[in-house]
Protein backbone atom coordinates (compact mmCIF):
# COMPACT_ATOMS: atom_id res chain seq x y z
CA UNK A 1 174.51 42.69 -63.48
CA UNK A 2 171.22 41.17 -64.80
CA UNK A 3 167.61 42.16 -64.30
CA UNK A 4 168.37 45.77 -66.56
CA UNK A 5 165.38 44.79 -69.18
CA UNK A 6 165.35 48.22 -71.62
CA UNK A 7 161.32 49.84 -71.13
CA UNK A 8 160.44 50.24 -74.60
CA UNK A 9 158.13 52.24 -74.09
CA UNK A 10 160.13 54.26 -71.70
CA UNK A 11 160.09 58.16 -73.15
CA UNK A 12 163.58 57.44 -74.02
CA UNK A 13 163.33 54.19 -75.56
CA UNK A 14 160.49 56.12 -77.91
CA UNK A 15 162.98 58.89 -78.66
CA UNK A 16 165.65 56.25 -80.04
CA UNK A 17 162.87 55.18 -82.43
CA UNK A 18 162.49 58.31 -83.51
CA UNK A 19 166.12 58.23 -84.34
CA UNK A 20 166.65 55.26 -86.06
CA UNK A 21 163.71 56.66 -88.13
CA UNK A 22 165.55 59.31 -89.17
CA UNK A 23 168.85 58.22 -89.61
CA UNK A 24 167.10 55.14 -91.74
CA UNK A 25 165.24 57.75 -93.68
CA UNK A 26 169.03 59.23 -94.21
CA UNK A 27 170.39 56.06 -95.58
CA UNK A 28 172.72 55.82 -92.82
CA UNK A 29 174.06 53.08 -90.78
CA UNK A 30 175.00 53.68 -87.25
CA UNK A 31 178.41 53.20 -88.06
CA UNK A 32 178.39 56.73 -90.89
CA UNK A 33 176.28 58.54 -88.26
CA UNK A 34 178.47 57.90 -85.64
CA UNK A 35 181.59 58.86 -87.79
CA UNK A 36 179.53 62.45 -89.14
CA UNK A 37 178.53 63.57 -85.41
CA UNK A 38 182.05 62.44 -84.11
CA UNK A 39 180.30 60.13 -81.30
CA UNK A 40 181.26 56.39 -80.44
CA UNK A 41 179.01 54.04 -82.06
CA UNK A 42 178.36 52.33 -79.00
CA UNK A 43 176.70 56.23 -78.12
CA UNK A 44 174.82 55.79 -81.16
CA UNK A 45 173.03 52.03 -80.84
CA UNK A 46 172.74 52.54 -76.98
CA UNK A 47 170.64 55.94 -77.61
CA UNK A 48 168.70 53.69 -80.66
CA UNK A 49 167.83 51.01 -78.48
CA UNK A 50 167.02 53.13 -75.28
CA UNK A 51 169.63 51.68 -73.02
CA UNK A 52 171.15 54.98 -73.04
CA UNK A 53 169.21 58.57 -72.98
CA UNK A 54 170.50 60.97 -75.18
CA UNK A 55 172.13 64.53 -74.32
CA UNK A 56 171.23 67.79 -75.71
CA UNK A 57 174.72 68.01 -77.60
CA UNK A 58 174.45 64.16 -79.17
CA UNK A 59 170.65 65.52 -79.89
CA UNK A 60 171.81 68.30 -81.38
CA UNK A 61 174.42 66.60 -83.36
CA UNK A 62 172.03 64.35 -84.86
CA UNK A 63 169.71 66.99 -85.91
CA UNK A 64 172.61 68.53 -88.08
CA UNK A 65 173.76 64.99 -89.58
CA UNK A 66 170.37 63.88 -90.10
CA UNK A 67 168.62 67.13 -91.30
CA UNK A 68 165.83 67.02 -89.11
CA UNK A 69 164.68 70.61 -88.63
CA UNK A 70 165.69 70.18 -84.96
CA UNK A 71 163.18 67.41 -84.05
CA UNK A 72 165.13 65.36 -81.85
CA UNK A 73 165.99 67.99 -79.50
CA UNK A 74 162.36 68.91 -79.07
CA UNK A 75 161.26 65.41 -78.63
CA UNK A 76 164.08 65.95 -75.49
CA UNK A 77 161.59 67.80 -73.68
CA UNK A 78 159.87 64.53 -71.79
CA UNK A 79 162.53 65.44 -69.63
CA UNK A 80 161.40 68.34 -68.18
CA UNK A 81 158.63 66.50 -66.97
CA UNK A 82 160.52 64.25 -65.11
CA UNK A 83 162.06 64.58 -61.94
CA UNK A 84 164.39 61.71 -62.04
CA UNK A 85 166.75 60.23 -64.70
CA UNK A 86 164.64 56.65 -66.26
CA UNK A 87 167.35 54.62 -64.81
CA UNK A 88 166.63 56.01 -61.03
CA UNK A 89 162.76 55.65 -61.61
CA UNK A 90 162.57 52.36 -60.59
CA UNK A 91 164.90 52.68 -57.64
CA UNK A 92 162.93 55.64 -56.21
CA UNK A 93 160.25 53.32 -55.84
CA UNK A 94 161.77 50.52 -54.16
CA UNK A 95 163.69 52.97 -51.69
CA UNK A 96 159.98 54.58 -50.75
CA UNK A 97 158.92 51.03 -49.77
CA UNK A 98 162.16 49.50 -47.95
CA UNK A 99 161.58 48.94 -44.20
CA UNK A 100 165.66 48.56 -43.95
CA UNK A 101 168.45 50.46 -46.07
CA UNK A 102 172.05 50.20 -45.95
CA UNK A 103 173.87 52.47 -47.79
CA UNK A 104 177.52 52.74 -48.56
CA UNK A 105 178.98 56.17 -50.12
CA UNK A 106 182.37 57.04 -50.90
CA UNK A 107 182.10 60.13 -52.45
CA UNK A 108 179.25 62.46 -51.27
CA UNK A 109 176.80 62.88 -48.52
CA UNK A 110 173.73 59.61 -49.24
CA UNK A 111 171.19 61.85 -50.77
CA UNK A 112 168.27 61.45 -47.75
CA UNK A 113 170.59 63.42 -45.84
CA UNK A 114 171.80 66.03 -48.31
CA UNK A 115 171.13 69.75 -46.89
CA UNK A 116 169.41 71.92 -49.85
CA UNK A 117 172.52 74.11 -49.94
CA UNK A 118 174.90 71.08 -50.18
CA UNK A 119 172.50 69.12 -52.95
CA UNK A 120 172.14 71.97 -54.82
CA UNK A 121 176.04 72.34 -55.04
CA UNK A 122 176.42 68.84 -55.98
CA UNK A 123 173.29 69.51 -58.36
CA UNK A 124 174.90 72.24 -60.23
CA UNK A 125 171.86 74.79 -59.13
CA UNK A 126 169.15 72.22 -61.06
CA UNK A 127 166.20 73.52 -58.35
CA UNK A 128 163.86 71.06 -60.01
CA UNK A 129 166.42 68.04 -59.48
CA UNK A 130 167.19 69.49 -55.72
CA UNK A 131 163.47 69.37 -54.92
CA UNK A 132 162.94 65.90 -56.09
CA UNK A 133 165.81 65.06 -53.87
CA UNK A 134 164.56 66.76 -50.62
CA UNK A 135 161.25 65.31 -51.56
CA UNK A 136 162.91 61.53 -51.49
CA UNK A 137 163.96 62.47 -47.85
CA UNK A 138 160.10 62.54 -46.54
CA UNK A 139 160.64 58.91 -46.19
CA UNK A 140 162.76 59.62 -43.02
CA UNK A 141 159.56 61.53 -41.53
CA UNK A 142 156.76 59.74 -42.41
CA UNK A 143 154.53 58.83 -39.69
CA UNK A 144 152.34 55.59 -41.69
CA UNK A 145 154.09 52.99 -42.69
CA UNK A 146 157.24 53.91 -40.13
CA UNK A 147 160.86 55.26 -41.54
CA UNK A 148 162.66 52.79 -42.62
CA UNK A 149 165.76 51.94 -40.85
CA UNK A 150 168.65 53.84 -42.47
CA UNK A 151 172.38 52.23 -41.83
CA UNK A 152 175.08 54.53 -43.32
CA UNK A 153 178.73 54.24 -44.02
CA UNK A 154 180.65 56.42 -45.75
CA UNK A 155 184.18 57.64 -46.54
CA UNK A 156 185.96 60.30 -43.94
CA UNK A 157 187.10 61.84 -47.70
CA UNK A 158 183.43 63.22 -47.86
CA UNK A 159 183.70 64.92 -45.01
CA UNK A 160 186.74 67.15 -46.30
CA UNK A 161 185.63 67.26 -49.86
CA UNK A 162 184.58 71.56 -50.44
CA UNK A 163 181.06 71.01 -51.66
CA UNK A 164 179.34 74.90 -51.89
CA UNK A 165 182.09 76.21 -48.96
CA UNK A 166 182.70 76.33 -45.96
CA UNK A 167 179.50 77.32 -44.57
CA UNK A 168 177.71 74.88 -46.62
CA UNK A 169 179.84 72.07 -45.69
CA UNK A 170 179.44 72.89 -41.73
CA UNK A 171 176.02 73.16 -42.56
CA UNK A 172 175.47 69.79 -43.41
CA UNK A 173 177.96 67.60 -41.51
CA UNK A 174 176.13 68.86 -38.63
CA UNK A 175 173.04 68.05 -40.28
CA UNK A 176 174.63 64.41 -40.24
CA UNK A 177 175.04 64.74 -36.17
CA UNK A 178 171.58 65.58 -35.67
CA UNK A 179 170.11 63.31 -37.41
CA UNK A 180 171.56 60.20 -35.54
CA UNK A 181 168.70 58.27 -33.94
CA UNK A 182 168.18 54.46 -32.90
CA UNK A 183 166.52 54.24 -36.32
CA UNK A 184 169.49 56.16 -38.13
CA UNK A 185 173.18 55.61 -37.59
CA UNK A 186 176.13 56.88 -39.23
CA UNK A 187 179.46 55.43 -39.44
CA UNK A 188 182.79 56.93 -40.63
CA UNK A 189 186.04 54.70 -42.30
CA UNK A 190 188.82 56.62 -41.40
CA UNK A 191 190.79 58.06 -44.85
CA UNK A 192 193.00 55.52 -46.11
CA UNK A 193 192.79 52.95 -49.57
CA UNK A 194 190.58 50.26 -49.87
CA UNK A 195 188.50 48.62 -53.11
CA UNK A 196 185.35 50.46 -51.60
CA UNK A 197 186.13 54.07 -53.30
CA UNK A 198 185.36 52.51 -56.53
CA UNK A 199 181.81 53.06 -56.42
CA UNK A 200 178.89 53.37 -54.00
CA UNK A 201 176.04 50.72 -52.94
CA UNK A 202 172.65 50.62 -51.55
CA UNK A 203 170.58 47.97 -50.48
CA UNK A 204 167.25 47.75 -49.95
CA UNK A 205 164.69 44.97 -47.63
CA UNK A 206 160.70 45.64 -48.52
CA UNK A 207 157.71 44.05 -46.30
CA UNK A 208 158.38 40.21 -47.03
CA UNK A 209 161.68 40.38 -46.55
CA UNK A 210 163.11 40.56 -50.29
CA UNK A 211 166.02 42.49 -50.75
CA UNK A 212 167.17 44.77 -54.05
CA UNK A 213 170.47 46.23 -54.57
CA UNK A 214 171.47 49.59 -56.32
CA UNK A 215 175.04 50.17 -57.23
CA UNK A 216 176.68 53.26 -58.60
CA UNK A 217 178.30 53.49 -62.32
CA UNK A 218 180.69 56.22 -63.72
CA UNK A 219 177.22 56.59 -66.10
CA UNK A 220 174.26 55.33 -64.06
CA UNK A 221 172.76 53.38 -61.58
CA UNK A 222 171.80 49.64 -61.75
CA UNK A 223 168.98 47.94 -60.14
CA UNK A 224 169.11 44.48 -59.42
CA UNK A 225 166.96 41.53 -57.13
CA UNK A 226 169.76 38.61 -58.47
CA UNK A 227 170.57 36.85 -55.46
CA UNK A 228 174.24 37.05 -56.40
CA UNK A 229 174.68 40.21 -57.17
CA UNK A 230 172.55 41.21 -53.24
CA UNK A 231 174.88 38.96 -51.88
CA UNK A 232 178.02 40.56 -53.26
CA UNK A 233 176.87 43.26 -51.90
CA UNK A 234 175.87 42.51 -48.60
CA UNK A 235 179.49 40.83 -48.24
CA UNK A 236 181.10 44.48 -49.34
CA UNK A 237 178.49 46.59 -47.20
CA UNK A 238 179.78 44.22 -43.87
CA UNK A 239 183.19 44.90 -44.93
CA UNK A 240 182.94 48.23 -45.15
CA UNK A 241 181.27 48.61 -42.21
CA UNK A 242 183.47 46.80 -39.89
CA UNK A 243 186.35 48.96 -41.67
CA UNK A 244 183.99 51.85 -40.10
CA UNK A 245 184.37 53.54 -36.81
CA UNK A 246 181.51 52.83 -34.46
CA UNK A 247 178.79 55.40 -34.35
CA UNK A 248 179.96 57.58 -31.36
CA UNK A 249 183.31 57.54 -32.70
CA UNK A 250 182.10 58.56 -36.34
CA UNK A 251 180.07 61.54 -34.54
CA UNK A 252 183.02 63.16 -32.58
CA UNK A 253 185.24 62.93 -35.62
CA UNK A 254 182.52 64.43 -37.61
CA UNK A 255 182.32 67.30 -35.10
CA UNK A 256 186.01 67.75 -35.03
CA UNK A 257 186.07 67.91 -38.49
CA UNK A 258 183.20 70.72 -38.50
CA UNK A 259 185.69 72.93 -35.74
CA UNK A 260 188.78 71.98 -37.49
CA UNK A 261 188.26 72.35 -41.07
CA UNK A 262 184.87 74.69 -41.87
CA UNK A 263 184.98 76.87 -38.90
C-alpha cells in the first residue's frame, strides 16, 4: 500500500523523538535497546520514527532500560485526549464526508451499526472508545448533507460469534434488521472458506466522485486513494458481494439465527 506518509508531528511521531533522545543520551543503538527491553527491533525503530505508537508495557520497558524517571510513559498521556488511534484519524474523516460506503467485514458487526452493549464487548469496557464509536454512527442520521449510502457484506460467522452473550448478541442482530432501508442494505455470505476472511475492507466515494479505500491489518488500518490499490478492492468488494445472499434472504437468515441461536 502507498500513500501511508508518517505525520511528524503527529503526538506519536513527537513521542519517538523523545525516545531516540533518550536512548541516544544512553549510548545505545536500537539494536542494545531492543535486546535490554526484550522487544523486536523492528518495535523499536517503528516507535522512533512514529510509524508505530508505543504501548504502555514497551513505554514502560524503555523507562527501565533507559533510566528515565518514567518520562516516556507520561508523555503517553496525549492519548487520553484522543478518541481514536492516529492511524484511524484520517479515516474518520473521510468516512464523515463519503456520500457512498461499501463495507466488507468478516469478523464483527461494521462499527456504524455496533449496539453500545455489543461495542463495548468488542471494546473491552473502554467507555471513552465506545462513545467515539456511537458518535461515528450520527452519520447514518444526519439530516444536512444526507446519510451516505451504506452497502454491507459480511460473514454469516459474525452472526454466531458470542460477543457480550446471548442477550447482547440478539440485541444487535436485530439491530441489523431494523436498520435496513433503501439507503442501507445488508447482505449475508453463507459460512463456508473463501480468501475474504483474511481481513476486512471499506471503501469510500466523497462529493466529486473520488474514491479512498481502508483495509484492515492484524496491527492497523491503512488508508489509501492509489488507484490500484481502490481497484483491488472494488474487484474483492463485487466478489464478495455476489458470494452474498440478496438482502431479503440475508434478513430472514439473520432472524432465524436470532430464534435459533440467542433465544
Amino acid at each position: 500500500m502507498k500513500d501511508q506518509t508518517v505525520d511528524k508531528y503527529s503526538p506519536q511521531s513527537i513521542w519517538g523523538r523523545e525516545l531516540r533522545h533518550y536512548r541516544l543520551a544512553a549510548g545505545l543503538t536500537q539494536s542494545q535497546l531492543a535486546e535490554r527491553i526484550h522487544f523486536s527491533l523492528s518495535t523499536v525503530s517503528a516507535a522512533e520514527t512514529g510509524a508505530n505508537p508505543a504501548t504502555l508495557e514497551f513505554a514502560t520497558q524503555c523507562d527501565k532500560a533507559l533510566d528515565t524517571g518514567g518520562a516516556l510513559v507520561r508523555l503517553l498521556d496525549w492519548r487520553k485526549a484522543e478518541r481514536f488511534p492516529a492511524w484511524f484519524g484520517k479515516w474518520h474523516q473521510i468516512e464523515q464526508e463519503a456520500i457512498t460506503l461499501r463495507w466488507y467485514e468478516p469478523l464483527v458487526v461494521p462499527g456504524l451499526l455496533q449496539t453500545q452493549a455489543y461495542a463495548r464487548a468488542i471494546l473491552l469496557g473502554n467507555q471513552e472508545l465506545v462513545n467515539a464509536r456511537l458518535d461515528r454512527q450520527a452519520v447514518l442520521h444526519r439530516e444536512e448533507p444526507a446519510p451516505p449510502v451504506l452497502r454491507c457484506v459480511i460473514d454469516e460467522g459474525i452472526l454466531h460469534r458470542p460477543v457480550g452473550g446471548p442477550e447482547v448478541m440478539r440485541e444487535q442482530l436485530l439491530h441489523l434488521v431494523s436498520a435496513v432501508s433503501p439507503r442501507l442494505s445488508i447482505q449475508v455470505i453463507p459460512l463456508g472458506a473463501y480468501d475474504g476472511l483474511l481481513g476486512g475492507l471499506i471503501i469510500a466515494t466523497l462529493p466529486g466522485g473520488q474514491e479512498v479505500t481502508y483495509v484492515e491489518t492484524a496491527v492497523r488500518g491503512l488508508t489509501t486513494s492509489e488507484p490500484e490499490d481502490v481497484a483491488k478492492a472494488e474487484e474483492r468488494f463485487e466478489i464478495f458481494r455476489t458470494e452474498a445472499l440478496p438482502v431479503g434472504m440475508s434478513v430472514e437468515l439473520i432472524k432465524r439465527t436470532v430464534e435459533e441461536r440467542w433465544t
